[in-house]
Each structure stands twice: as C-alpha cells, then as structure tokens.
N, C-alpha and C. Protein backbone atom coordinates (compact mmCIF):
# COMPACT_ATOMS: atom_id res chain seq x y z
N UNK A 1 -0.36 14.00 13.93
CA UNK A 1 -0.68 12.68 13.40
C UNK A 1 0.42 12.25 12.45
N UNK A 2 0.67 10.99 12.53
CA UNK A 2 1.51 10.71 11.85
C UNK A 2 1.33 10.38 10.23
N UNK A 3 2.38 10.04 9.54
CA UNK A 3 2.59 10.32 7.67
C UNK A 3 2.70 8.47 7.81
N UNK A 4 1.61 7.63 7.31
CA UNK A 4 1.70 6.68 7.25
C UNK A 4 1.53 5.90 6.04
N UNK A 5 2.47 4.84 5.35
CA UNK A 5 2.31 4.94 3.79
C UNK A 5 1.86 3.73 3.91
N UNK A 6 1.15 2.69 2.81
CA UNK A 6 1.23 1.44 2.68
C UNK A 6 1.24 1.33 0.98
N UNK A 7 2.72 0.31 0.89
CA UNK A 7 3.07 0.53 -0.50
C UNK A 7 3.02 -1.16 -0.30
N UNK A 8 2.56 -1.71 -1.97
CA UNK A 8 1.81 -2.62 -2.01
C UNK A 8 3.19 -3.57 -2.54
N UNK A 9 3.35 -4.80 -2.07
CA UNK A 9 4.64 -5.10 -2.27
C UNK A 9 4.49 -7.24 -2.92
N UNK A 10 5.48 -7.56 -3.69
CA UNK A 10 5.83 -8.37 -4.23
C UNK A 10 6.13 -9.83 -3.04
N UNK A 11 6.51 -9.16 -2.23
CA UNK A 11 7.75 -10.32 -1.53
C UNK A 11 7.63 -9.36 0.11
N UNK A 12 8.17 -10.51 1.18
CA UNK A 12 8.18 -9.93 2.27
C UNK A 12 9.62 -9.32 2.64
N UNK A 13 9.94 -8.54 2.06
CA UNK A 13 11.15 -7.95 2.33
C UNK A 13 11.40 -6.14 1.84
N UNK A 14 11.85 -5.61 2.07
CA UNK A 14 12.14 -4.14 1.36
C UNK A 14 12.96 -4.12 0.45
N UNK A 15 13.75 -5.18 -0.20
CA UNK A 15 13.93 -5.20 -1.24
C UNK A 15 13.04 -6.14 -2.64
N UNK A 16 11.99 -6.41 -2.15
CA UNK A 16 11.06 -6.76 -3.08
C UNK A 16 10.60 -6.04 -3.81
N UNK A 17 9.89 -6.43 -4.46
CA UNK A 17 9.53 -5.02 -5.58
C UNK A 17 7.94 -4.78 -5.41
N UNK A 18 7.85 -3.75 -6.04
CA UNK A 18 6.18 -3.30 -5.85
C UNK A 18 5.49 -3.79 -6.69
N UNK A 19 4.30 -4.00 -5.78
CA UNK A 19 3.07 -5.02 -6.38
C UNK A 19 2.62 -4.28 -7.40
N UNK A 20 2.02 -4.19 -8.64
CA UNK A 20 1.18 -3.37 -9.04
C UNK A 20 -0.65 -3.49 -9.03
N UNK A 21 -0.51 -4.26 -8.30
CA UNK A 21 -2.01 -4.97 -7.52
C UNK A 21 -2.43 -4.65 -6.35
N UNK A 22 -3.48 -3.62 -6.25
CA UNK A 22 -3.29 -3.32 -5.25
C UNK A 22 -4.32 -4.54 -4.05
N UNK A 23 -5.31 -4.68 -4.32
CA UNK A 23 -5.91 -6.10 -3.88
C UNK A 23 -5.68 -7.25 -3.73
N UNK A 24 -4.75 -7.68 -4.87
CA UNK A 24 -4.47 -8.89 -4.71
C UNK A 24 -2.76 -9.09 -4.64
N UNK A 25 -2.24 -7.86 -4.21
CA UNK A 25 -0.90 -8.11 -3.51
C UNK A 25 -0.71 -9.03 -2.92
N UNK A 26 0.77 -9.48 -2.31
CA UNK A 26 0.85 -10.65 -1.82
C UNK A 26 1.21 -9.80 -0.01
N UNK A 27 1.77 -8.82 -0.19
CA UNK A 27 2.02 -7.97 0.91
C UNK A 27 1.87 -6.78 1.08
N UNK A 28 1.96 -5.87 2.05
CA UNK A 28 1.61 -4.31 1.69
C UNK A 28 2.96 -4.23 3.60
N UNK A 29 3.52 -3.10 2.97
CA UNK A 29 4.50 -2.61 3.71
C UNK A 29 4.16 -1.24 4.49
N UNK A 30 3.98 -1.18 5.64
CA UNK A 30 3.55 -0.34 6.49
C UNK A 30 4.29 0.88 6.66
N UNK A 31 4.55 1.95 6.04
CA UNK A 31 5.79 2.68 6.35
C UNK A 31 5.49 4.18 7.34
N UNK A 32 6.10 4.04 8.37
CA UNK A 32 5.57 5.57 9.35
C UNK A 32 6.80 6.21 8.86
N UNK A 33 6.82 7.37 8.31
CA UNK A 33 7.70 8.26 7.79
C UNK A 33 8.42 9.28 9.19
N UNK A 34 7.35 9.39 9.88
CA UNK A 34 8.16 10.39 11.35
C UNK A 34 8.90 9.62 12.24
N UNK A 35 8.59 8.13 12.15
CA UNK A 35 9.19 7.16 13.28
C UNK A 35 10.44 6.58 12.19
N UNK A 36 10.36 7.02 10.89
CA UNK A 36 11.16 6.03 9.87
C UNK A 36 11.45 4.40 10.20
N UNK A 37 10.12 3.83 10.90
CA UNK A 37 10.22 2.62 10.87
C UNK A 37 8.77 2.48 10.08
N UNK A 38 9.32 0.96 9.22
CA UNK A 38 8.32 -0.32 8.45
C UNK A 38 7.96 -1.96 9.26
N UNK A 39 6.54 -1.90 9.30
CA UNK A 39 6.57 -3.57 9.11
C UNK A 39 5.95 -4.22 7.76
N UNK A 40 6.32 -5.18 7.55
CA UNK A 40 5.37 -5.68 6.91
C UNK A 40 4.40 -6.75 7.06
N UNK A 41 3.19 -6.98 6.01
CA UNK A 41 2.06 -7.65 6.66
C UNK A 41 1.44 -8.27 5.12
N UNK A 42 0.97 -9.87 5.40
CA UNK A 42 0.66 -10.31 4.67
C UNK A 42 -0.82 -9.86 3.88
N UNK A 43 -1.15 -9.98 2.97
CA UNK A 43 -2.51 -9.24 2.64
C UNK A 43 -3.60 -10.38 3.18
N UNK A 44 -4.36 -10.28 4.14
CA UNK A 44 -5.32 -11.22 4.72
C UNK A 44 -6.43 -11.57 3.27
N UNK A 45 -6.63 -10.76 2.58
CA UNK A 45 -7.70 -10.81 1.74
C UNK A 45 -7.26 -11.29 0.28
N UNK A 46 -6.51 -11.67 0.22
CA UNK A 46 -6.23 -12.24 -1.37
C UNK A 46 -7.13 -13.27 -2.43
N UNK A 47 -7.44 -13.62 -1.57
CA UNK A 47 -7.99 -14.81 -2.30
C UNK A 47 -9.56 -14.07 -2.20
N UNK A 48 -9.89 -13.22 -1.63
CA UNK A 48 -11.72 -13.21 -1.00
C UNK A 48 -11.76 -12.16 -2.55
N UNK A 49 -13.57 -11.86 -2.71
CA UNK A 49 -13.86 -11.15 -3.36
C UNK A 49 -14.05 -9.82 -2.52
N UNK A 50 -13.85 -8.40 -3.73
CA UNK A 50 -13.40 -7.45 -3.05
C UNK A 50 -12.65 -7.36 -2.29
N UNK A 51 -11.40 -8.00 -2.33
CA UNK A 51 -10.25 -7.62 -1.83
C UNK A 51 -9.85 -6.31 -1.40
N UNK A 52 -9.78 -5.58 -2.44
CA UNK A 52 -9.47 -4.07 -2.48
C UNK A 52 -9.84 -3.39 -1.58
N UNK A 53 -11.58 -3.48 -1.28
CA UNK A 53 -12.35 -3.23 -0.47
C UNK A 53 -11.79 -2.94 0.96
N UNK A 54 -11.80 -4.58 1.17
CA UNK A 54 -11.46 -5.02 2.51
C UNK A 54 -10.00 -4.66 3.23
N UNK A 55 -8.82 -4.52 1.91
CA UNK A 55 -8.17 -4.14 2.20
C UNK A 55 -7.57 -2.61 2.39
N UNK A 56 -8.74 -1.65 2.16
CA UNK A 56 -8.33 -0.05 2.23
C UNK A 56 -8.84 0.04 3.74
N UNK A 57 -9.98 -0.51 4.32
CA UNK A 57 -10.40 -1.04 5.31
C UNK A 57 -9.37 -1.17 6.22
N UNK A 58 -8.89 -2.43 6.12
CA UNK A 58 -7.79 -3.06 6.63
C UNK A 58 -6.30 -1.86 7.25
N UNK A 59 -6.25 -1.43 6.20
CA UNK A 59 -4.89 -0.06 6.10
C UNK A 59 -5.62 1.04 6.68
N UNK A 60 -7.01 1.41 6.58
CA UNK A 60 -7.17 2.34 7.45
C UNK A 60 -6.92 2.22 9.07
N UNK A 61 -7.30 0.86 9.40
CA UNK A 61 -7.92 0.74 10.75
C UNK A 61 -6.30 0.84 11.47
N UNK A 62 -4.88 1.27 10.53
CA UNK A 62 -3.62 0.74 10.69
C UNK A 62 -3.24 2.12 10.53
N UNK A 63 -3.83 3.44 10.43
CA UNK A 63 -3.67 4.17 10.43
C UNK A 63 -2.91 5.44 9.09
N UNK A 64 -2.65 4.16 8.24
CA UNK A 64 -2.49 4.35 6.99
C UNK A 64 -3.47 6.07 6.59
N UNK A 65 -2.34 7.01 5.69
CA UNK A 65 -2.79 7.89 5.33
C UNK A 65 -2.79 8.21 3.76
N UNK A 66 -1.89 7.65 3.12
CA UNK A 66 -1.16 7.36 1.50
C UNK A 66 -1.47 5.67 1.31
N UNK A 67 -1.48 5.60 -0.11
CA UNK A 67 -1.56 4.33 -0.49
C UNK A 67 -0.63 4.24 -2.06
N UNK A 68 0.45 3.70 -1.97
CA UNK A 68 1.46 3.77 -2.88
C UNK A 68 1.00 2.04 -3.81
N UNK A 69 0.53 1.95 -5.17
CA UNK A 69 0.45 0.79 -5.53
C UNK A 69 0.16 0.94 -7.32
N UNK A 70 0.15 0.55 -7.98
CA UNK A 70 0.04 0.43 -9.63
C UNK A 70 -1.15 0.78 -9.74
N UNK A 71 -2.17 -0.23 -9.15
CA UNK A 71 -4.13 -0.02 -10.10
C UNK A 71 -5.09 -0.42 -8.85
N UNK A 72 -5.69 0.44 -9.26
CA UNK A 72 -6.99 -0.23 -8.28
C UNK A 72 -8.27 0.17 -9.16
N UNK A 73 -9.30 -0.72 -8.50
CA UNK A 73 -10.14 -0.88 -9.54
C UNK A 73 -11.26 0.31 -8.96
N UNK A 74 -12.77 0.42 -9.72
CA UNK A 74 -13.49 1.67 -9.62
C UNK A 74 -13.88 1.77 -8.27
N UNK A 75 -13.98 0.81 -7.43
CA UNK A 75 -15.01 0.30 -6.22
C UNK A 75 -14.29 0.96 -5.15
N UNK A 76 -12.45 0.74 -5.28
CA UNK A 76 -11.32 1.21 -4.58
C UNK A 76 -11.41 2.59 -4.61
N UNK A 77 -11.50 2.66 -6.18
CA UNK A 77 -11.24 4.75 -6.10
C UNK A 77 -12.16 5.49 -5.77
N UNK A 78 -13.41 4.52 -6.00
CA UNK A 78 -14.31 5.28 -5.20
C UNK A 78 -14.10 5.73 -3.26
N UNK A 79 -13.71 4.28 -2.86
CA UNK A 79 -14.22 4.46 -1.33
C UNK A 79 -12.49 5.20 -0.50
N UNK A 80 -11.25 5.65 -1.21
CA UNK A 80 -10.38 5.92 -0.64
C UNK A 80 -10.90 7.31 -1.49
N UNK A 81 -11.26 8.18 -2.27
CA UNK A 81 -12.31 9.37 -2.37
C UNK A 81 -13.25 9.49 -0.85
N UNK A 82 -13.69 8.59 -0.70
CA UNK A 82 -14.94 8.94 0.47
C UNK A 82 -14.14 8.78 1.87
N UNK A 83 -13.24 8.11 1.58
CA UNK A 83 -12.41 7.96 3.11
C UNK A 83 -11.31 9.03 3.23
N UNK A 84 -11.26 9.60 1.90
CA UNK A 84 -10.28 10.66 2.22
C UNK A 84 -8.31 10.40 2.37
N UNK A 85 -7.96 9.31 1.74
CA UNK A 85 -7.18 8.52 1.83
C UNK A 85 -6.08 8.86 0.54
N UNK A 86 -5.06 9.34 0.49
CA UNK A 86 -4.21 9.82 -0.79
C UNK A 86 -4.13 8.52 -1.53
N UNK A 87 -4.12 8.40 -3.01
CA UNK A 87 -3.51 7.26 -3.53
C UNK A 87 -2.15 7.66 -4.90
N UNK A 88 -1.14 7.34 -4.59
CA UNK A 88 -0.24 7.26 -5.50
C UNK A 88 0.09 6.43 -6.36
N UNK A 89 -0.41 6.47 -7.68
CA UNK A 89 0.18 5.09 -8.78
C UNK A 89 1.49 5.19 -9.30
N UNK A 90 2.10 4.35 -9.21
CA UNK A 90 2.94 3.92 -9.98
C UNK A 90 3.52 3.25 -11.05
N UNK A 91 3.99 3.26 -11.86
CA UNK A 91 3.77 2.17 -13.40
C UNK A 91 4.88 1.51 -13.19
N UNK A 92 6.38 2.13 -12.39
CA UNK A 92 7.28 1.43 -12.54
C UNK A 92 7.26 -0.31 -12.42
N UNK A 93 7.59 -0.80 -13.15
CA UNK A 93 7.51 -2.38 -12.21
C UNK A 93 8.55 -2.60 -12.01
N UNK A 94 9.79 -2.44 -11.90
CA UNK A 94 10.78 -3.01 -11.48
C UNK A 94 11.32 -2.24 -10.19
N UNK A 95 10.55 -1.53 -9.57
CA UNK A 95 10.94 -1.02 -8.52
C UNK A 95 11.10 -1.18 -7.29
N UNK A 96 12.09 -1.26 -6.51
CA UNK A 96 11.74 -2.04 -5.32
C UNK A 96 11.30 -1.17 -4.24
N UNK A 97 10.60 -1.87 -3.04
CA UNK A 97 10.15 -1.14 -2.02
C UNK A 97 11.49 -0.15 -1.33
N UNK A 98 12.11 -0.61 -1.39
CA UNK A 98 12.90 0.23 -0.56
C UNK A 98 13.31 1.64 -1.12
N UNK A 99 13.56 1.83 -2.08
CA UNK A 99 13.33 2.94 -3.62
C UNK A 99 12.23 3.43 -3.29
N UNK A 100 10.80 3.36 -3.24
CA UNK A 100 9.59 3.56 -3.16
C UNK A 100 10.18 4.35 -1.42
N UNK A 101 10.20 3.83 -0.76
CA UNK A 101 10.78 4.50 0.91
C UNK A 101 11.52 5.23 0.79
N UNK A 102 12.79 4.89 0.29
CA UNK A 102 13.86 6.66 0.19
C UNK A 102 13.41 8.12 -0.72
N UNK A 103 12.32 7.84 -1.49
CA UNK A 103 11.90 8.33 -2.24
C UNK A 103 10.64 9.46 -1.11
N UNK A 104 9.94 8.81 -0.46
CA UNK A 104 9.23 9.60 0.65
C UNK A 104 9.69 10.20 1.47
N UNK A 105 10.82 9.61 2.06
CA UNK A 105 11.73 9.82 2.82
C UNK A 105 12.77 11.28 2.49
N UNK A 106 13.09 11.57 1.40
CA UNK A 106 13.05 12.47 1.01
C UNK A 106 12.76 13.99 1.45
C-alpha cells in the first residue's frame, strides 16, 4: 500500500506555503511518496460547517495515510484516532509545500 500524505496548503502550487488550517485550508496537496508524484485539490468544504470533518473523510476516500497541517480541532483528533490516520503538526508558517515534500521524501 502506498505512503500517501496530504499537507494542507496556502496557494495552488508547491511552492505555496502551508496552511496551518487544517479545515479551512484553501488547498490540500496530495503527495504519493512511492510514485513521488503530487496533485493538488481545492478544499470542497471551506465554507460548510465541520469542515475538518468532511474533509479527513474526503482524504481518506483518496487514500491518504498522513495528514501534514498546523491545528485541528477536538472533533478532527478525535475521528483521525478512530480512523487510524497519522497526523503531523507543524508550527512552521513560513514553510513551503515543497520543503514539507523533500522533507518526507527523505
């Protein structure tokens, strides 16, 4: 099975920087680490309530195994606990996605 990341991102590009939101990101970047290819994808849920929710949801059904992003709130840490889903925080804010990728990549 594959190593699939979704790191929560600023801007639609890999040099954008990371969201520290994980719900109300503006994008989340798909990264398969064995194929070393990314897409990225707009966050469908931004504006809805429980975002977060909908969107661990969302990244699962995408095969997502890691979740690289600043904060998520109790509702989040609860259900990526029950889904079994890694989450990595980050505080940096000036970091860009692509940093966040060579860094896994690794």
């Amino acid at each position: 099975m594959s190593k699939v990341y979704a790191i929560t991102s600023t801007g639609k590009t890999e040099k954008s920087f990371l969201d520290l939101r994980f719900g109300k990101c503006e994008f989340v970047v798909l990264f398969d680490v064995e194929k070393n290819q990314y897409s990225i994808e707009e966050n469908p849920f931004i504006g809805e309530n429980h975002s977060g929710v909908k969107l661990v949801e969302f990244l699962k059904e995408r095969g997502v195994n890691t979740i690289i992003t600043g904060e998520v709130g109790p509702m989040v840490s609860a259900l990526l606990e029950k889904e079994k889903l890694q989450l990595v925080l980050l505080a940096e804010e000036r970091i860009k996605v692509e940093e966040v990728m060579d860094r896994i990549g690794i």
